[in-house]
Protein backbone atom coordinates (compact mmCIF):
# COMPACT_ATOMS: atom_id res chain seq x y z
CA UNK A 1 -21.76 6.79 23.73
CA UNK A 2 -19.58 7.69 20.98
CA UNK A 3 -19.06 10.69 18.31
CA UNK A 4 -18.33 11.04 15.01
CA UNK A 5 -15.80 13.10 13.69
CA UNK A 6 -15.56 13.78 9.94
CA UNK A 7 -12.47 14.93 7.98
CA UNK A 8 -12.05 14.99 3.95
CA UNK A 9 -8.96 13.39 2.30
CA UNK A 10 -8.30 13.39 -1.26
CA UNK A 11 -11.85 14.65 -1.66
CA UNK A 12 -13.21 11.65 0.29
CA UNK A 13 -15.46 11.73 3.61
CA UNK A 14 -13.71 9.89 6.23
CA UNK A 15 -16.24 9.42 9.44
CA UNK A 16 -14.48 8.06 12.79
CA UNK A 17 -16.69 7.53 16.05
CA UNK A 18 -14.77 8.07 19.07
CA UNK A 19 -16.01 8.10 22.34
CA UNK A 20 -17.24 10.91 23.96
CA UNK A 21 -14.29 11.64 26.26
CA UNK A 22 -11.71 11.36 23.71
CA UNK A 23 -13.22 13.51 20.96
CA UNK A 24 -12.48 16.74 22.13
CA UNK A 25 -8.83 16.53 22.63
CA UNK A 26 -8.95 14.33 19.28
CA UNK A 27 -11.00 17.22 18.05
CA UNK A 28 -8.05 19.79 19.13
CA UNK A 29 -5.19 17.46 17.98
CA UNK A 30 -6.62 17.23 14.55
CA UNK A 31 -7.30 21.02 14.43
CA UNK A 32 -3.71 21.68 14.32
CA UNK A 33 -2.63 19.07 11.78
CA UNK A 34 -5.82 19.18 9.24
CA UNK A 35 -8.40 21.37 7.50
CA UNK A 36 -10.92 20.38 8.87
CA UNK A 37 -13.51 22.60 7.05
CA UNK A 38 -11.79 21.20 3.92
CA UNK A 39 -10.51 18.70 1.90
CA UNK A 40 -6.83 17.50 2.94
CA UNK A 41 -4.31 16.06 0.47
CA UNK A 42 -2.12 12.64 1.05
CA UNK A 43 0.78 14.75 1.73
CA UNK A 44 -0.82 16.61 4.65
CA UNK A 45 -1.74 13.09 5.94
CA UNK A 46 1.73 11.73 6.26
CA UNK A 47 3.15 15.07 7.15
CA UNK A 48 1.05 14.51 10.14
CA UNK A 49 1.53 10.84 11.21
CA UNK A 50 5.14 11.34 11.20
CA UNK A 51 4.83 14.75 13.39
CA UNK A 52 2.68 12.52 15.65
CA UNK A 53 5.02 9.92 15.70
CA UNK A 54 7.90 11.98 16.53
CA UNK A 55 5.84 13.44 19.40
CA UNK A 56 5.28 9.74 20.81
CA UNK A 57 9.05 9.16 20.17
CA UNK A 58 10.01 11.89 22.30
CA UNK A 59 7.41 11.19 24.88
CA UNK A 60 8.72 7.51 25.10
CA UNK A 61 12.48 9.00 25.59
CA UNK A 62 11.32 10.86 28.54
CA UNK A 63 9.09 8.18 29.86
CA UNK A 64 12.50 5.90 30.05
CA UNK A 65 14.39 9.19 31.76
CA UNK A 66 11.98 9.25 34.11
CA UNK A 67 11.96 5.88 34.69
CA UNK A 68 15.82 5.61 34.71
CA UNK A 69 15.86 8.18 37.29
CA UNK A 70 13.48 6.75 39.65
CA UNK A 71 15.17 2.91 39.81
């Protein structure tokens, strides 16, 4: 099964099905980078990929600490 989550850039509808285990942390995640009531801009957009991207940076320099540590 899968659900669809909706969110508004540059005055667009964007629908994304996920499945159903993922969409409520997606759900969550998105909460805190988006309107999601609204309509988001392009600048909101990137603003967001590169917070998300620094979070998986910082997840992957722990991941290797971790790693490092247990070898």
């Amino acid at each position: 099964m899968s659900k669809k989550i909706v969110l508004h850039v540059n005055g667009r509808r964007f629908d994304v099905d996920v499945e159903d285990d993922f969409a409520p942390f997606l759900e969550e995640e998105m909460s805190k980078d988006f309107n999601v009531d609204g309509n988001n801009d392009l600048k909101r957009m990137l603003h967001a990929y590169v917070k998300k991207t620094h979070e998986l940076f910082i997840q992957e320099k722990e991941i290797q600490r971790i790693y490092t540590n247990i070898s």
